[in-house]
PDB file of N, CA and C in Angstrom:
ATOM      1  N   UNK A   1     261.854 324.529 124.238  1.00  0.00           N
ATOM      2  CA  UNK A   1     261.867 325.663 123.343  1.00  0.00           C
ATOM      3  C   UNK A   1     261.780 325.206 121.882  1.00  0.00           C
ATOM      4  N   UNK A   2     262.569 323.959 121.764  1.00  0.00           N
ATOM      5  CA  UNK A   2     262.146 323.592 120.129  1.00  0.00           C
ATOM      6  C   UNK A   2     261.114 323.373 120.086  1.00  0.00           C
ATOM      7  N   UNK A   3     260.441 322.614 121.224  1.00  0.00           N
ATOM      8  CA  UNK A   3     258.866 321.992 120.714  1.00  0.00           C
ATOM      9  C   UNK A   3     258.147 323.418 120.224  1.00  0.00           C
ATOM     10  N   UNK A   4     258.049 324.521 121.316  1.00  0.00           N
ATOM     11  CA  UNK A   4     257.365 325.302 121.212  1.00  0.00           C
ATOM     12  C   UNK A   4     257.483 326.169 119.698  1.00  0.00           C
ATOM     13  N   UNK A   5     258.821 326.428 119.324  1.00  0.00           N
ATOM     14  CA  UNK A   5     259.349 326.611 117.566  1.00  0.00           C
ATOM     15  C   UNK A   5     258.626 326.194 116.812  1.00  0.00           C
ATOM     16  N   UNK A   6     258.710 324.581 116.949  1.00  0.00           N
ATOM     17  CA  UNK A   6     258.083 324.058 116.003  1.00  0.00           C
ATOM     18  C   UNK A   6     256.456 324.168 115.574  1.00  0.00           C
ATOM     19  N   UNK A   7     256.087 324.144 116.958  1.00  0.00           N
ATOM     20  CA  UNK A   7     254.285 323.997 116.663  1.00  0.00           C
ATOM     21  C   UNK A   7     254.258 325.756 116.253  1.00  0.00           C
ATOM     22  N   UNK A   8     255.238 326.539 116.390  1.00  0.00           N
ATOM     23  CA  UNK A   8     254.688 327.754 116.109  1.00  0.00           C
ATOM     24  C   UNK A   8     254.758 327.855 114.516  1.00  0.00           C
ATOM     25  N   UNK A   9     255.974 327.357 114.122  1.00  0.00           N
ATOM     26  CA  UNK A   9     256.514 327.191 111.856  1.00  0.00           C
ATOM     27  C   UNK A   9     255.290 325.884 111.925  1.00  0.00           C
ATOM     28  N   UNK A  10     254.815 325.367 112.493  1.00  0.00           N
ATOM     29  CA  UNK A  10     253.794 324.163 111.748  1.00  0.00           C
ATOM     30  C   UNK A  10     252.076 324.967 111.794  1.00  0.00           C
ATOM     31  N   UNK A  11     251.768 325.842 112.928  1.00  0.00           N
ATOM     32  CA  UNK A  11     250.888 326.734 112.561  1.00  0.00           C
ATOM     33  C   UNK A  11     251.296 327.913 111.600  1.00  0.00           C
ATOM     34  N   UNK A  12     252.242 328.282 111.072  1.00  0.00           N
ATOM     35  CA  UNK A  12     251.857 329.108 110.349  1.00  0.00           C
ATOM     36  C   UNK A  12     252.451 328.675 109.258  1.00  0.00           C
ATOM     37  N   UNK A  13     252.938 327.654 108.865  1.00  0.00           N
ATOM     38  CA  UNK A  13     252.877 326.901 107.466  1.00  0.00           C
ATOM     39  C   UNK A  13     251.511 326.340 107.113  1.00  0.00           C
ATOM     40  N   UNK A  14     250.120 325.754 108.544  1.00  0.00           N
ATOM     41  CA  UNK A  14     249.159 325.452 108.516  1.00  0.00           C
ATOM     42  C   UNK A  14     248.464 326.764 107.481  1.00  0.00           C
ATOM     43  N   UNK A  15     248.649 327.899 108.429  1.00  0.00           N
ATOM     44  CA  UNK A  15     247.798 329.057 108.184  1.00  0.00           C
ATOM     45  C   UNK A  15     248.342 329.466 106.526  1.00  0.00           C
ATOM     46  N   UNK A  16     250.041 329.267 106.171  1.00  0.00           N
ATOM     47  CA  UNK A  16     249.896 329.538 104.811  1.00  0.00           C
ATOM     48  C   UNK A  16     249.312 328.712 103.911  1.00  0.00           C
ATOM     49  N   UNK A  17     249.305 327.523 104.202  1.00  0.00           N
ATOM     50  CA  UNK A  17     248.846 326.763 103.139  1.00  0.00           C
ATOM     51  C   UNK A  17     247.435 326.973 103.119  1.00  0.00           C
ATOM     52  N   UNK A  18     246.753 326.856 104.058  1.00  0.00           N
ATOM     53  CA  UNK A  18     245.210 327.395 104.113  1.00  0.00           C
ATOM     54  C   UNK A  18     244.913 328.892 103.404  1.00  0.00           C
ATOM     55  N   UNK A  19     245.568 329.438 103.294  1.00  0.00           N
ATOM     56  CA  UNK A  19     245.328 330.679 102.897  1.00  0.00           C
ATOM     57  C   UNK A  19     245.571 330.851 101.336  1.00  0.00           C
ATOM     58  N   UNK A  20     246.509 330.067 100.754  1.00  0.00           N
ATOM     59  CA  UNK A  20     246.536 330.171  99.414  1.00  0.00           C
ATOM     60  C   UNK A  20     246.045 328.960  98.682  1.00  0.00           C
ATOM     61  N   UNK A  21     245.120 328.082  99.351  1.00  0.00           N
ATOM     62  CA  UNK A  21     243.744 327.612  99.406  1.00  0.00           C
ATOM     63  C   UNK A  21     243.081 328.128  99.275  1.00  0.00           C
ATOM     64  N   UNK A  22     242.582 329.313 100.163  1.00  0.00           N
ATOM     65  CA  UNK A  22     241.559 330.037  99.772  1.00  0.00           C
ATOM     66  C   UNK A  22     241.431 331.097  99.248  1.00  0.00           C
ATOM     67  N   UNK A  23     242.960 331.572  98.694  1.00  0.00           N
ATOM     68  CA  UNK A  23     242.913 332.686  97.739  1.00  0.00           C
ATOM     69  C   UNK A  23     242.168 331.891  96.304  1.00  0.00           C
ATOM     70  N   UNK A  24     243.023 330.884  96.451  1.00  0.00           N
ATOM     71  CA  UNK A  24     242.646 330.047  94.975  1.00  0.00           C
ATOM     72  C   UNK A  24     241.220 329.426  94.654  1.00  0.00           C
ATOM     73  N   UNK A  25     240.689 329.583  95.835  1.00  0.00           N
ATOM     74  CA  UNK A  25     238.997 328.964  95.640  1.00  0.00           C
ATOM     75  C   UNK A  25     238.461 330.372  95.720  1.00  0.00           C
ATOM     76  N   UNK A  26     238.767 331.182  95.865  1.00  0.00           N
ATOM     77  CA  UNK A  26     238.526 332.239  95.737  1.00  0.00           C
ATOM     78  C   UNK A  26     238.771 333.048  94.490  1.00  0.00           C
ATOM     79  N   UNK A  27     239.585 333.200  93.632  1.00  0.00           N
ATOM     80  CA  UNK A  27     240.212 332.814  92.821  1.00  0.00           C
ATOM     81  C   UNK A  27     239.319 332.262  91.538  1.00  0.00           C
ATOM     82  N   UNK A  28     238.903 331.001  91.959  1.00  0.00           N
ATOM     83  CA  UNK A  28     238.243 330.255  90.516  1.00  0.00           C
ATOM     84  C   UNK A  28     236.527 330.658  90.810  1.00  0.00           C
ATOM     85  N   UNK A  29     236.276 330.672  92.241  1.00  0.00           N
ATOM     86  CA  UNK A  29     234.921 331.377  92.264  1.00  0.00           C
ATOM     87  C   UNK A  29     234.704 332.169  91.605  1.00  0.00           C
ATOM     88  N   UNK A  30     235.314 333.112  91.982  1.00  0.00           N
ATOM     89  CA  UNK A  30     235.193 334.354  91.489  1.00  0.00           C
ATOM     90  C   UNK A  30     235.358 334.700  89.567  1.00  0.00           C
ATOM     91  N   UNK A  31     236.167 333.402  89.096  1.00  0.00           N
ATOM     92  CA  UNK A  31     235.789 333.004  88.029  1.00  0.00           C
ATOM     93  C   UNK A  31     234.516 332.628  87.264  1.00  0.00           C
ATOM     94  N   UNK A  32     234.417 331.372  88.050  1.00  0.00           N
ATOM     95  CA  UNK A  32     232.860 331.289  87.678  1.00  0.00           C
ATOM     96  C   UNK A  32     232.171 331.474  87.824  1.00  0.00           C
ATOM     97  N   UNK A  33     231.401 332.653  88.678  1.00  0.00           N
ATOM     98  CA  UNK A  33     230.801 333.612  88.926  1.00  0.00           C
ATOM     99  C   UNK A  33     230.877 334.090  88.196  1.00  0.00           C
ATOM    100  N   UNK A  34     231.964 335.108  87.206  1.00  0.00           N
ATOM    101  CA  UNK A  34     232.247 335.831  86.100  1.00  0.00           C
ATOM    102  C   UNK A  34     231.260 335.546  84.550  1.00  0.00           C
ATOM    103  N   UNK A  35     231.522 333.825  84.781  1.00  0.00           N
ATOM    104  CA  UNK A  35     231.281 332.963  83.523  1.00  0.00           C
ATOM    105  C   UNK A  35     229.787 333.233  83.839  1.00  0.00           C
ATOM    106  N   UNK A  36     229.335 332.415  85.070  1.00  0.00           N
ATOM    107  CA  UNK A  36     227.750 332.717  84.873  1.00  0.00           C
ATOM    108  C   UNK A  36     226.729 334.208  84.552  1.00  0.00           C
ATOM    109  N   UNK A  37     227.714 335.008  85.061  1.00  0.00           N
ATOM    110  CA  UNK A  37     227.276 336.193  85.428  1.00  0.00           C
ATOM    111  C   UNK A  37     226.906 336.771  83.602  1.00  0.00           C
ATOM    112  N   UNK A  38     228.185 336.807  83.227  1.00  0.00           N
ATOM    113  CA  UNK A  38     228.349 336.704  81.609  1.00  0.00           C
ATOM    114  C   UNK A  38     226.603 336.440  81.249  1.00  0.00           C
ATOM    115  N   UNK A  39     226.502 335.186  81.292  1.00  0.00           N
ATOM    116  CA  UNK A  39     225.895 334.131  80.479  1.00  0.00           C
ATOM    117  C   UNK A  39     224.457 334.426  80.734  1.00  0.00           C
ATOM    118  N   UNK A  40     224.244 334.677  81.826  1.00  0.00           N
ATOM    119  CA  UNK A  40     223.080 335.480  82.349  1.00  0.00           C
ATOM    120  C   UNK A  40     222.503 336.755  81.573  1.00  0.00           C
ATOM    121  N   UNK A  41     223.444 337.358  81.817  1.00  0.00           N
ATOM    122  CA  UNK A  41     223.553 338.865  80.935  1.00  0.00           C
ATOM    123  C   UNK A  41     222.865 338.345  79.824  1.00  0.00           C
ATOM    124  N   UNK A  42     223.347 337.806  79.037  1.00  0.00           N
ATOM    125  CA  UNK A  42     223.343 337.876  77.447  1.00  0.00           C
ATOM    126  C   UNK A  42     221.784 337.075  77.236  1.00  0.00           C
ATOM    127  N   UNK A  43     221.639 336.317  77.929  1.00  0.00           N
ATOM    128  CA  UNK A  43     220.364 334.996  78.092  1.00  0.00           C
ATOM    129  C   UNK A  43     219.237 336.188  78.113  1.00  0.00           C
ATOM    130  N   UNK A  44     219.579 337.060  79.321  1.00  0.00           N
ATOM    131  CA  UNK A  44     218.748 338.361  79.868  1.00  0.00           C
ATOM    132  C   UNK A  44     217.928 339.130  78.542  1.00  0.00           C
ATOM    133  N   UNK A  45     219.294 339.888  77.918  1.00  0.00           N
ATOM    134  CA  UNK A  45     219.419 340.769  77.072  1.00  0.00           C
ATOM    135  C   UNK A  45     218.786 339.786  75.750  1.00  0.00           C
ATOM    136  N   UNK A  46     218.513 338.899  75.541  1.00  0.00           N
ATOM    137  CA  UNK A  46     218.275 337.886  74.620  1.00  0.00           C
ATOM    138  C   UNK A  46     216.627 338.163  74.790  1.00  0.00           C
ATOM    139  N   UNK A  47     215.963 337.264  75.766  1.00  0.00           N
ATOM    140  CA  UNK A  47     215.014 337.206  76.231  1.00  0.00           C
ATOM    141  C   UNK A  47     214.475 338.696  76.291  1.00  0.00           C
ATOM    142  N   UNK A  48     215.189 339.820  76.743  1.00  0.00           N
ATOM    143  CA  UNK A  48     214.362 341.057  76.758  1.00  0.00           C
ATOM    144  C   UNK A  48     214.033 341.280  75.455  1.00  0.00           C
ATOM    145  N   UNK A  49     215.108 341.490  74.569  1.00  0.00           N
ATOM    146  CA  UNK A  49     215.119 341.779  73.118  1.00  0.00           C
ATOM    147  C   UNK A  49     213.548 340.837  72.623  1.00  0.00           C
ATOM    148  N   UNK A  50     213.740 339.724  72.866  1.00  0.00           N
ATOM    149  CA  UNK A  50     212.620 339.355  71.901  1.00  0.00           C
ATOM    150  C   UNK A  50     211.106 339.471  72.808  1.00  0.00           C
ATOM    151  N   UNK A  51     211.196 340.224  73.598  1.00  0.00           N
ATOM    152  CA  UNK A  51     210.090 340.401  74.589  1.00  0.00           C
ATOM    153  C   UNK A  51     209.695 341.288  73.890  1.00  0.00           C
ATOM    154  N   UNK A  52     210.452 342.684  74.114  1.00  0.00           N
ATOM    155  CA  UNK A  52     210.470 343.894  73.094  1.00  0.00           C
ATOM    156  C   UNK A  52     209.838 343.869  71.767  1.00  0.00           C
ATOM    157  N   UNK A  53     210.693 342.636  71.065  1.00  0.00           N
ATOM    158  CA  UNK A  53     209.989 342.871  69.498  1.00  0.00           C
ATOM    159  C   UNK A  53     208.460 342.402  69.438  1.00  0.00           C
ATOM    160  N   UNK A  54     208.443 341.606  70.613  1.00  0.00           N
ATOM    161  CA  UNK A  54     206.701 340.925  70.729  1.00  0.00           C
ATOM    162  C   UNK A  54     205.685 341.981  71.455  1.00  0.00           C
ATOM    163  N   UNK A  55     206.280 342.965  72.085  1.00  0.00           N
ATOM    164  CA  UNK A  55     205.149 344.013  72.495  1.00  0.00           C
ATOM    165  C   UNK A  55     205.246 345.186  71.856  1.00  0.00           C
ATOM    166  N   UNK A  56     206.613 345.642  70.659  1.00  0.00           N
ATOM    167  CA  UNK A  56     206.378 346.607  70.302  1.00  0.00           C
ATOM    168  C   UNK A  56     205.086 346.868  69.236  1.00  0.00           C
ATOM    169  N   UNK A  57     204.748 346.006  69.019  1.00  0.00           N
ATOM    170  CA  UNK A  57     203.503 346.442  67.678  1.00  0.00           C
ATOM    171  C   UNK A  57     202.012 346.699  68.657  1.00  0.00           C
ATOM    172  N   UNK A  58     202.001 346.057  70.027  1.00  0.00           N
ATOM    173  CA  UNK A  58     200.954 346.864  70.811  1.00  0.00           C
ATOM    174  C   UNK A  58     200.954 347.898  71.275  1.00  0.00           C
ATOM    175  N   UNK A  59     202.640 348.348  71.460  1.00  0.00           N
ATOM    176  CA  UNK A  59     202.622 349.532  72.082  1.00  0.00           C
ATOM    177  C   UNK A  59     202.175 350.458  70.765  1.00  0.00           C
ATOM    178  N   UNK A  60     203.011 350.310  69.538  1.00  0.00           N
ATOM    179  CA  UNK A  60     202.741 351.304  68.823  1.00  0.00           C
ATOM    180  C   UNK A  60     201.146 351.387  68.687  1.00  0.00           C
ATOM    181  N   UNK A  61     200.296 350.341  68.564  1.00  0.00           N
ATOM    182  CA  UNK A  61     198.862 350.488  67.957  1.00  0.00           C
ATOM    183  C   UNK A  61     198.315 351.124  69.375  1.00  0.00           C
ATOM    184  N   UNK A  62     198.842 351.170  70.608  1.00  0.00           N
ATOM    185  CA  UNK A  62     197.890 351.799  72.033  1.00  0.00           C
ATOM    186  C   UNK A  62     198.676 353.463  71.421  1.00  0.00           C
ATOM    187  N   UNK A  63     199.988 353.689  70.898  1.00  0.00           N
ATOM    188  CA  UNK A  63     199.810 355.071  70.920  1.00  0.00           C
ATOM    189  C   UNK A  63     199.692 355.401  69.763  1.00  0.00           C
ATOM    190  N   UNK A  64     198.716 354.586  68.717  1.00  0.00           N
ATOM    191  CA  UNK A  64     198.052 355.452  67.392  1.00  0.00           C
ATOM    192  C   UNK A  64     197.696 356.947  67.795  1.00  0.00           C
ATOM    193  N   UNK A  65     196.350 356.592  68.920  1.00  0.00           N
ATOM    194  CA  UNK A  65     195.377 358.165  69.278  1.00  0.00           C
ATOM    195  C   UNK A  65     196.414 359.540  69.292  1.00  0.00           C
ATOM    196  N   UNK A  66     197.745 358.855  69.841  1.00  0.00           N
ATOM    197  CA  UNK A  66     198.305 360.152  70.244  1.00  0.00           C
ATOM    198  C   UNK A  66     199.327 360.329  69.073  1.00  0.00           C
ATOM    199  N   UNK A  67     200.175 359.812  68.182  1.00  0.00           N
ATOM    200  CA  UNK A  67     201.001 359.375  67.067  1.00  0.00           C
ATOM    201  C   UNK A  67     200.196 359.772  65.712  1.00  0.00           C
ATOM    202  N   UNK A  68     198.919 359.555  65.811  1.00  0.00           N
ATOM    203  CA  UNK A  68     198.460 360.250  64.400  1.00  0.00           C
ATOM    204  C   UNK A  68     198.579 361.554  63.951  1.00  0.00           C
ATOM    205  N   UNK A  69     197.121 362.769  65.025  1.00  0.00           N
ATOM    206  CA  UNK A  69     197.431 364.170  65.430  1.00  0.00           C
ATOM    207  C   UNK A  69     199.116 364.587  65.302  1.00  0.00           C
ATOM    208  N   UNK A  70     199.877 364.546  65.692  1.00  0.00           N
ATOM    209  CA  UNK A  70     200.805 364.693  65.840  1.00  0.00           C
ATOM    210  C   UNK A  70     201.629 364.369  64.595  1.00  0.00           C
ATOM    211  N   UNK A  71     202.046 363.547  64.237  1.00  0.00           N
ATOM    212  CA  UNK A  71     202.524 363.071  63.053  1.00  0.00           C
ATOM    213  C   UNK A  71     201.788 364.438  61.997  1.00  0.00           C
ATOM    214  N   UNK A  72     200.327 364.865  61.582  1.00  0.00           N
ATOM    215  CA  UNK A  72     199.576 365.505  60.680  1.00  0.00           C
ATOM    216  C   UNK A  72     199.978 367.055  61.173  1.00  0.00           C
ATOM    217  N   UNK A  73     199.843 366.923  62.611  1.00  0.00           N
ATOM    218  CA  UNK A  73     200.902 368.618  62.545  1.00  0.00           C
ATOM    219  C   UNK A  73     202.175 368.480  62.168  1.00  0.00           C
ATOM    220  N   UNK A  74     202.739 368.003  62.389  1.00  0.00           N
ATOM    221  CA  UNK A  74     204.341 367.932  61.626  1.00  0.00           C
ATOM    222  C   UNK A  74     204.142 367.895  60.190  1.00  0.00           C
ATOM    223  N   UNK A  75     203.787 367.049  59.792  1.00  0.00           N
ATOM    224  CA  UNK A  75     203.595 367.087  58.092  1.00  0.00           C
ATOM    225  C   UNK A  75     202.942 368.618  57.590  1.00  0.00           C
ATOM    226  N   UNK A  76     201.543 368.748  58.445  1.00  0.00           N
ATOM    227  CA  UNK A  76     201.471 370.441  58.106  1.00  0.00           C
ATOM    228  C   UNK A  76     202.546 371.658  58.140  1.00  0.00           C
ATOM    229  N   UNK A  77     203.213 371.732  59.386  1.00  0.00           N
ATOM    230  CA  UNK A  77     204.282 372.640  59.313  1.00  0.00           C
ATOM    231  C   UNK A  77     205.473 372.173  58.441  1.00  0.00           C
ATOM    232  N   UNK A  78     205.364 371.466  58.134  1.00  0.00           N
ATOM    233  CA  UNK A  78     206.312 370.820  57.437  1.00  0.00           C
ATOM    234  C   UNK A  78     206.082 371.266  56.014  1.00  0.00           C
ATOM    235  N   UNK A  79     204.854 370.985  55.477  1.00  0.00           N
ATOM    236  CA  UNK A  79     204.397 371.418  54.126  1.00  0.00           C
ATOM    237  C   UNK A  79     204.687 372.281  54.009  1.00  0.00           C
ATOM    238  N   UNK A  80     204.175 373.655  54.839  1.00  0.00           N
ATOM    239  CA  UNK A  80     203.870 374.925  54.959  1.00  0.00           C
ATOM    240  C   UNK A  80     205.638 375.660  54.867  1.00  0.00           C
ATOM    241  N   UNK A  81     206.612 374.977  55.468  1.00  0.00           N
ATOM    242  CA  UNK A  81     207.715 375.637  55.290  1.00  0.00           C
ATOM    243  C   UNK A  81     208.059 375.325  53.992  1.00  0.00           C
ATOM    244  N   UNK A  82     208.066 374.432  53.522  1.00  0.00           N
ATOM    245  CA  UNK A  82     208.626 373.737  52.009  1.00  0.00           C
ATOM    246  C   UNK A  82     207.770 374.661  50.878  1.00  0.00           C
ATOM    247  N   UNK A  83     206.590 374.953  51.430  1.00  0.00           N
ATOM    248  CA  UNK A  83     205.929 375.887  50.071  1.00  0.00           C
ATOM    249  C   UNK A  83     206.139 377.260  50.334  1.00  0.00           C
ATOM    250  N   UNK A  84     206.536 377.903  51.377  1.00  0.00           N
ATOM    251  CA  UNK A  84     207.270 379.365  51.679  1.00  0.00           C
ATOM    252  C   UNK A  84     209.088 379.585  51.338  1.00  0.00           C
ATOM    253  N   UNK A  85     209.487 378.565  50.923  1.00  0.00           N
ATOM    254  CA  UNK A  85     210.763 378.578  50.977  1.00  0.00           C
ATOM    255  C   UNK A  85     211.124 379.242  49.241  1.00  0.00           C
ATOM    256  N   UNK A  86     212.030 379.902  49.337  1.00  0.00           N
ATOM    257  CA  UNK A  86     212.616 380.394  48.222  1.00  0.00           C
ATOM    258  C   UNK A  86     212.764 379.158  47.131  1.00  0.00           C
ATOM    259  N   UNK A  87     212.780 379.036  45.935  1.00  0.00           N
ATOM    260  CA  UNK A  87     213.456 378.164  44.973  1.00  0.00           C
ATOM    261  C   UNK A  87     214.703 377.959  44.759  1.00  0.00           C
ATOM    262  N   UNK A  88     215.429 377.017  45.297  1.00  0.00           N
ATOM    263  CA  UNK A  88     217.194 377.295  45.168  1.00  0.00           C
ATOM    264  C   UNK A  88     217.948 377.386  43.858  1.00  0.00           C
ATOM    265  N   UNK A  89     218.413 378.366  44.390  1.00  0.00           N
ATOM    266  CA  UNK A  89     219.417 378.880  42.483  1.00  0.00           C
ATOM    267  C   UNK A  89     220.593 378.162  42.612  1.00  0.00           C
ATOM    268  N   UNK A  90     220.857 377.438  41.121  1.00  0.00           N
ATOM    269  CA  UNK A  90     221.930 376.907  40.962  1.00  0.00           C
ATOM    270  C   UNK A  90     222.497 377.663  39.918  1.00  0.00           C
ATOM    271  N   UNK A  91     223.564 377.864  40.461  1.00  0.00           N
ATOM    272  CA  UNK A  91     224.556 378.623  39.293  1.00  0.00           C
ATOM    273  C   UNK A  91     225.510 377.710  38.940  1.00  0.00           C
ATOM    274  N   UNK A  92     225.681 377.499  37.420  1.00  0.00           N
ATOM    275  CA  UNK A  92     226.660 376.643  36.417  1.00  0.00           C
ATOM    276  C   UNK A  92     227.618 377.398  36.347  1.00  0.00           C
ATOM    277  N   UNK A  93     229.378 377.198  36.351  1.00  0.00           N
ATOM    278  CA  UNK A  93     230.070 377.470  35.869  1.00  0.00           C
ATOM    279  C   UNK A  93     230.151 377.903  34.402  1.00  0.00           C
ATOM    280  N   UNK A  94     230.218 379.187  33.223  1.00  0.00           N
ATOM    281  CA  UNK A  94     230.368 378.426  32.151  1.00  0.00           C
ATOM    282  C   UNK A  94     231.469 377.831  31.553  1.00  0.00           C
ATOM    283  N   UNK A  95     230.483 377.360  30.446  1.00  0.00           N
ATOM    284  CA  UNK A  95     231.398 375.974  29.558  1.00  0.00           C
ATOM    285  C   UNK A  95     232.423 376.678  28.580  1.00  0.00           C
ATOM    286  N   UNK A  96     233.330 376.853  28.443  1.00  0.00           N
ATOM    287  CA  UNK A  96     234.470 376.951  27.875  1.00  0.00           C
ATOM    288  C   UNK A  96     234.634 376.335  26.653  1.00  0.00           C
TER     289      UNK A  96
END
């Protein structure tokens, strides 16, 4: 009966120690995973950004055709309200 005790507290001192083994590699994985994951991101967001600034001047010149028209109606209605609009009255306190 002791033998049998024993191998039973030596498996499950086995099984604890194994286990907070692998909480702990688990644990720092999951750390550095974190770190790379990070580092990635930003490398990502880096690299997109300057992708971006290198295709935005084609995109804008492919949507001149449609960005010009457009832009010249706005400025028309635009004019057109600014020269229908009342003249704004300013009233001065008087000077005392």
């Amino acid at each position: 009966m002791i033998v049998l005790t024993s191998l039973v507290v030596l498996a499950a001192g086995f099984w604890l120690v194994f286990a907070l083994i692998g909480a702990m590699l688990k644990l720092v994985f999951g750390i550095v995973g974190g770190v790379f994951s990070l580092v990635g991101s930003l490398l990502g967001a880096l690299v997109g950004g300057v992708a971006m600034l290198l295709v935005a001047p084609v995109v804008a010149l492919a949507l001149m055709p449609i960005l010009l028209p457009v832009g010249l109606l706005v400025l028309l209605v635009w004019g057109i309200a600014r020269a229908t609009r009342k003249p704004d009255v300013v009233v001065t306190p008087a000077s005392r």
